[in-house]
Protein backbone atom coordinates (compact mmCIF):
# COMPACT_ATOMS: atom_id res chain seq x y z
CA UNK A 1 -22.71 -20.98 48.74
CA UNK A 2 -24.81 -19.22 45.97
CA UNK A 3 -21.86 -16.15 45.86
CA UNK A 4 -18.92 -18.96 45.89
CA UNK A 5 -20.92 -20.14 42.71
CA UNK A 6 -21.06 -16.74 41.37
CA UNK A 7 -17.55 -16.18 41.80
CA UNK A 8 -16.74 -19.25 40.11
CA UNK A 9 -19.06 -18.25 37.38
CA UNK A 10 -17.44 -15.36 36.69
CA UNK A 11 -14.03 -16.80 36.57
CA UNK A 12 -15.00 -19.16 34.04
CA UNK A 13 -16.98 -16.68 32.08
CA UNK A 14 -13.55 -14.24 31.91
CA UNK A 15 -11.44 -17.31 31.11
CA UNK A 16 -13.31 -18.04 28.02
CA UNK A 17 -13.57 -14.61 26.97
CA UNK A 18 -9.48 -14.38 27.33
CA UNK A 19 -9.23 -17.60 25.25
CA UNK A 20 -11.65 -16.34 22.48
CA UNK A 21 -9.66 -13.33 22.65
CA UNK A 22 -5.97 -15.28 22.35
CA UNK A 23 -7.78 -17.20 19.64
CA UNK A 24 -8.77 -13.75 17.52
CA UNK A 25 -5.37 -12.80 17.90
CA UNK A 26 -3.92 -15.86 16.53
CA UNK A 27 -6.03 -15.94 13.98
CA UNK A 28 -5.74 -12.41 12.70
CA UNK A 29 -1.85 -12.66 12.76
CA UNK A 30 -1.13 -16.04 11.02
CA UNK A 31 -3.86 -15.18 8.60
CA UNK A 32 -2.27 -12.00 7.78
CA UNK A 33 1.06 -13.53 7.79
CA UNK A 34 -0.29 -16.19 5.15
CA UNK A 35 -1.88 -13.22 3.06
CA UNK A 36 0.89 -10.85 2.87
CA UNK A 37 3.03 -13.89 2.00
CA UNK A 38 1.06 -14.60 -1.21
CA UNK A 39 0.13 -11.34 -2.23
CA UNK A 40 -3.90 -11.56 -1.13
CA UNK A 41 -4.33 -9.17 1.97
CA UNK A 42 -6.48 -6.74 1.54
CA UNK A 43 -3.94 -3.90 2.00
CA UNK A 44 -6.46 -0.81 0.90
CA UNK A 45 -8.36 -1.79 3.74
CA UNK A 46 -5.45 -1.44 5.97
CA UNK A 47 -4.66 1.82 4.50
CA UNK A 48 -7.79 2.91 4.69
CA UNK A 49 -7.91 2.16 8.90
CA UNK A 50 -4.18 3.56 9.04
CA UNK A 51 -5.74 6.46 7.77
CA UNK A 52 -8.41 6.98 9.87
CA UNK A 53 -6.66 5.83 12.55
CA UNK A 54 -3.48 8.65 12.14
CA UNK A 55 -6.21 11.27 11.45
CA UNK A 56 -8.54 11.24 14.23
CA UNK A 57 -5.12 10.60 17.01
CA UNK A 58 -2.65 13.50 15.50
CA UNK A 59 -4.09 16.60 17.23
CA UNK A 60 -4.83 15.06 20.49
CA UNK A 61 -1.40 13.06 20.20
CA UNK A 62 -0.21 16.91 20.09
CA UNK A 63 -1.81 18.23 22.80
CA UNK A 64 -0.69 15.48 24.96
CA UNK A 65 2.68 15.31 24.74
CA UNK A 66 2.91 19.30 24.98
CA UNK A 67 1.16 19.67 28.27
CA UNK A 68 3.99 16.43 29.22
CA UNK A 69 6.62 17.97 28.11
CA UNK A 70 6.37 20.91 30.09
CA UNK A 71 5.50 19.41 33.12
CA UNK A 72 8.22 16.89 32.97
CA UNK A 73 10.69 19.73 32.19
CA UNK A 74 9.39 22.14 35.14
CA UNK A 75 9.64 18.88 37.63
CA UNK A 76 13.43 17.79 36.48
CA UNK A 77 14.11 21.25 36.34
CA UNK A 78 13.48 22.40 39.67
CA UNK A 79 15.31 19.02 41.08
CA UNK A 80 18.61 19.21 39.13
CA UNK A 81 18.99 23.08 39.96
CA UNK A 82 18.84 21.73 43.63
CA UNK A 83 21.26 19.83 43.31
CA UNK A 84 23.37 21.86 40.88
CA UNK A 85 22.79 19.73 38.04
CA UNK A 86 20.86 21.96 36.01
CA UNK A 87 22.27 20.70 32.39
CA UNK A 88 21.08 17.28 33.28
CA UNK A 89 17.85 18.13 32.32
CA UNK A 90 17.85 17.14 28.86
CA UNK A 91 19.25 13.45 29.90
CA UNK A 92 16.05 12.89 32.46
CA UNK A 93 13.28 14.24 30.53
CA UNK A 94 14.57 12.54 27.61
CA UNK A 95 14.76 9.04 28.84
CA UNK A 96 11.60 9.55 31.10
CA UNK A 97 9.82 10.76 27.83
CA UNK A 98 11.54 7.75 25.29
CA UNK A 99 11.28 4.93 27.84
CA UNK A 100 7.75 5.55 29.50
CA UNK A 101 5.54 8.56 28.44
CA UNK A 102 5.85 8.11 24.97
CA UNK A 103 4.94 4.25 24.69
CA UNK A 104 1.76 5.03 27.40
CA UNK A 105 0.80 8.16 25.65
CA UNK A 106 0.49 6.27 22.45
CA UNK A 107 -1.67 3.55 23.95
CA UNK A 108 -4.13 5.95 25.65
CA UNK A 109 -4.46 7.28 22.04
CA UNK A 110 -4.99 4.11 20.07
CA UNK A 111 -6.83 3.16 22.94
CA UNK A 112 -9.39 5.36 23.26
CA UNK A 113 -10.05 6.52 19.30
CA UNK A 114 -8.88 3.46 17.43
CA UNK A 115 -10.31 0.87 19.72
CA UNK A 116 -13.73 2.79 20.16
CA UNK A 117 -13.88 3.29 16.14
CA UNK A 118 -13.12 -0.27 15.77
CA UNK A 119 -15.85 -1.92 18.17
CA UNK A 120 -18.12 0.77 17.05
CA UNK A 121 -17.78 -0.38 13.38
CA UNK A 122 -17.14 -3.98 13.77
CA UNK A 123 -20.20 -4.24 16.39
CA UNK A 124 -22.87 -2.39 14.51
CA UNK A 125 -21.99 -4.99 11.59
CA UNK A 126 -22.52 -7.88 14.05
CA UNK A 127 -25.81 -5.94 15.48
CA UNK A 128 -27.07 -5.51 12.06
CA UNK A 129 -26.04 -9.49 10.83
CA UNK A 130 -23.24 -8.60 8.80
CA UNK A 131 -20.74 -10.84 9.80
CA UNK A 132 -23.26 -13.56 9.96
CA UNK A 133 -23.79 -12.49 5.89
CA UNK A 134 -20.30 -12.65 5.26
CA UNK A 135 -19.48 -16.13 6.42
CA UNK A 136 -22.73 -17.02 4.96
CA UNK A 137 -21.09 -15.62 1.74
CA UNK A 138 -17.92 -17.82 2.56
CA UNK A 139 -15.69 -14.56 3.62
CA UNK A 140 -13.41 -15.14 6.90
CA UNK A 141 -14.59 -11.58 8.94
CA UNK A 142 -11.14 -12.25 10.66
CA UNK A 143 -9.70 -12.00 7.36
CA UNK A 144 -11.52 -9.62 5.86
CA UNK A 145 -11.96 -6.98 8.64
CA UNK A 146 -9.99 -7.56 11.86
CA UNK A 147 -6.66 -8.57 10.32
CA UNK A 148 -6.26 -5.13 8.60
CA UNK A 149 -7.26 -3.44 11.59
CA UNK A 150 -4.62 -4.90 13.66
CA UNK A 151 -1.96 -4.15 10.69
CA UNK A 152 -2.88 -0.80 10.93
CA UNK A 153 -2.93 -0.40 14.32
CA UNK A 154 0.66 -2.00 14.87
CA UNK A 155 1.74 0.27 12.69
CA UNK A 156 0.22 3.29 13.53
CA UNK A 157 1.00 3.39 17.02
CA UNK A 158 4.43 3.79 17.12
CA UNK A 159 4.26 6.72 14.47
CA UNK A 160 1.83 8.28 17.67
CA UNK A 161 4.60 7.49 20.26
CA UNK A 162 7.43 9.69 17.46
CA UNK A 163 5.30 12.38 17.51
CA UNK A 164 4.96 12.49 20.88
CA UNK A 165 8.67 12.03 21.89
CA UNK A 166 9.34 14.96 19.00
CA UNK A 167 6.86 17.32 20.93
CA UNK A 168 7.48 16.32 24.65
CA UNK A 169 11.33 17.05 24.16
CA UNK A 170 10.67 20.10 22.08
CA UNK A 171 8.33 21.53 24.72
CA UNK A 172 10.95 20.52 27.45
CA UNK A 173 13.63 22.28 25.45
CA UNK A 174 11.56 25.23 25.07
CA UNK A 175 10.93 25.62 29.17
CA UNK A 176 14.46 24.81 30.45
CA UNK A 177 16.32 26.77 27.84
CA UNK A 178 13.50 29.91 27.86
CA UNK A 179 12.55 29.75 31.68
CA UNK A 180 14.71 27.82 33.46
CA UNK A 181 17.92 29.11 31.58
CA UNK A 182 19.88 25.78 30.74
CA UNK A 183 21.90 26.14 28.05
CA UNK A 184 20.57 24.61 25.02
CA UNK A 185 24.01 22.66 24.17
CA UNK A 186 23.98 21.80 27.52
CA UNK A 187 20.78 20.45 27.08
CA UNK A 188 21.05 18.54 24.06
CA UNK A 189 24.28 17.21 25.05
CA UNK A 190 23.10 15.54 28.10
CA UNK A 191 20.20 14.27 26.20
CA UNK A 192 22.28 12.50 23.38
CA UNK A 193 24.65 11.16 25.79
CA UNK A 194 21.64 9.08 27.71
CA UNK A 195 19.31 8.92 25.25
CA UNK A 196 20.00 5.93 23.20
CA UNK A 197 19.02 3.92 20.18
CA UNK A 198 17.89 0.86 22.37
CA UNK A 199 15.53 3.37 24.37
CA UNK A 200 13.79 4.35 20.62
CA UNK A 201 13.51 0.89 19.83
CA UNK A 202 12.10 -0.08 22.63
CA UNK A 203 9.58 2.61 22.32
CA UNK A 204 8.81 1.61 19.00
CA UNK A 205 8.42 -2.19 20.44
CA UNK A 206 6.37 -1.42 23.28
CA UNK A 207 4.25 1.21 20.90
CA UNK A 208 3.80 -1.70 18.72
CA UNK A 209 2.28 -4.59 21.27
CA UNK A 210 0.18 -1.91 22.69
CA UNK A 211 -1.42 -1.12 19.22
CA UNK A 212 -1.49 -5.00 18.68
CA UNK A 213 -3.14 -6.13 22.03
CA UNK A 214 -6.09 -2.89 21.32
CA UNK A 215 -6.87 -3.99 17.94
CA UNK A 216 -7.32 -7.65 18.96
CA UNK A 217 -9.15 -6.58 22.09
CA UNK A 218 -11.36 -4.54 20.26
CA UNK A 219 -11.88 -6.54 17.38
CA UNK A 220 -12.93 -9.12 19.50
CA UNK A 221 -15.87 -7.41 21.43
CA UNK A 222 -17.58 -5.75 17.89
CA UNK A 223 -18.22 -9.67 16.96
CA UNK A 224 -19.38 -10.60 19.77
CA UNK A 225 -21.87 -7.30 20.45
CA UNK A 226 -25.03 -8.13 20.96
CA UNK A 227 -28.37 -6.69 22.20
CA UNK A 228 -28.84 -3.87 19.65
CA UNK A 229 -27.54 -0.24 20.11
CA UNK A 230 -27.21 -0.79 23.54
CA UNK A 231 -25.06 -4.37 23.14
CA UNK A 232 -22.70 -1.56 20.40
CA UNK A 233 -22.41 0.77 23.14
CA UNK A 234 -21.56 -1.77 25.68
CA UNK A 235 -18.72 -3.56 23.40
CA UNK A 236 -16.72 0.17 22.62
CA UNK A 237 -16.96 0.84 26.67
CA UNK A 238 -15.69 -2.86 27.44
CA UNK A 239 -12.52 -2.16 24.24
CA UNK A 240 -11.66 1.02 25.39
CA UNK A 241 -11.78 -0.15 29.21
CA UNK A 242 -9.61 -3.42 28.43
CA UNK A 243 -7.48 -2.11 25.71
CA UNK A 244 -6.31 0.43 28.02
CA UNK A 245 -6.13 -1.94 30.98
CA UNK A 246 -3.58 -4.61 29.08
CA UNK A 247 -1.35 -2.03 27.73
CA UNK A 248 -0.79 -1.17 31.46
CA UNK A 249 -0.42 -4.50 32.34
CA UNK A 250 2.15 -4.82 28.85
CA UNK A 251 3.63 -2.24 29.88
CA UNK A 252 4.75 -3.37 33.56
CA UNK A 253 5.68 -7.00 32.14
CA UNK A 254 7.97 -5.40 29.58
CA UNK A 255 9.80 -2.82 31.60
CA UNK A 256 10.37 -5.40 34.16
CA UNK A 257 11.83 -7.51 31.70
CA UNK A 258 14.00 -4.61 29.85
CA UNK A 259 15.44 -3.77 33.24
CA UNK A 260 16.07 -7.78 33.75
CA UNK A 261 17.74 -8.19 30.63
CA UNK A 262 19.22 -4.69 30.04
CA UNK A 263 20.17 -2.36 32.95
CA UNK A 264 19.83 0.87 32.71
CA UNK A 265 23.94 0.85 32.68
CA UNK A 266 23.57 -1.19 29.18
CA UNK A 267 20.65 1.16 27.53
């Protein structure tokens, strides 16, 4: 009886916590819809994140997709020259990179810097009474703090998920043209014939709710951090953990619903 009560506890306890969470996203967005409208968001702030956010997620963004690339182009590789399709290469690694590695590489980024810099920031302010200050002061912190945030986010992730399609398919070039000998019009040929707009766009779009869903996540554990240093270091774990989780879960719901509503045929 007393674990059945536990259970049911913890159910409850997670269902509020997703509808605080739905209601910081809600928030954030229509007030940042309402304050780009009249000309009152506080878009140095968001500049300021975008910064930050571009600047500590470049270099690793980098050494990600590199290592991807070539591991994606040594797998294809060695399965199209078994079956004698060798300048296929570019079409597989390509799509593989656009449609799936690019978008997930791009959360794990935003996901582990941006969200852990967020909570960090936005739960040391709640630690230290901040937040309480500012609404004191009559300042919305949703306003003021986690609606640039998620602009910035949004927008910085799918400039990650670029650079890492530009890198992955320049390191796959590199190792089937260099050490797998494909030619490289072969190469590029097959890749612009599959590759298509829809696939970048879709990228871009799945690059985009990812960087949403972290910055909400994250902005929404730094205000409720409690407990001191500790309670700081316990809301970045808990962003980073569930940012990371929903992307995944993003990610399977839209796929699933690309492939319902466009076939790969139609891409």
């Amino acid at each position: 009886m007393f674990e059945e009560v536990v259970v049911v506890a913890s159910i409850a306890s997670s269902t509020r916590t997703f509808g605080r969470g739905v209601r910081l996203g809600v928030r954030a967005t229509a007030l940042m819809g309402y304050d780009l409208a009249r000309g009152r968001f506080p878009l140095r702030e968001a500049l300021v994140q975008a910064w930050f956010f571009v600047s500590v997620s470049m270099l690793p963004a980098i050494l990600i997709s590199l290592p991807m690339g070539v591991v994606i182009a040594v797998q294809v590789g060695s399965i199209t020259e078994n079956i004698g399709a060798g300048s296929m290469a570019g079409a597989v690694g390509g799509m593989g990179v656009m449609q799936q590695i690019a978008p997930l590489a791009a959360a794990l980024l935003v996901g582990g810097a941006g969200a852990s810099a967020i909570a960090a920031d936005l739960g040391a302010r709640t630690v230290r009474e901040e937040i309480d200050a500012l609404r004191t002061m009559g300042i919305d912190p949703h306003r003021r703090l986690v609606a640039p945030r998620v602009l910035a986010m949004t927008v910085v992730a799918p400039m990650l998920a670029v650079l890492v399609i530009l890198m992955s398919i320049l390191a796959g070039f590199f190792v089937a043209s260099v050490g797998q000998g494909v030619a490289p019009g072969s190469y590029w040929l097959s890749f612009g014939s599959f590759a298509t707009v829809t696939d970048l766009v879709i990228c871009l779009g799945k690059s985009a709710v990812f960087g949403y869903l972290v910055a909400v996540i994250a902005g929404q554990r730094g205000l409720e951090a409690g407990g001191g240093p500790k309670g700081v270091a316990d809301c970045v774990n808990a962003a980073v953990v569930l940012g990371m989780l929903a992307c995944l879960v993003a990610n399977l719901v839209i796929t699933q619903l690309v492939l319902l509503f466009l076939p790969m045929g139609f891409l």
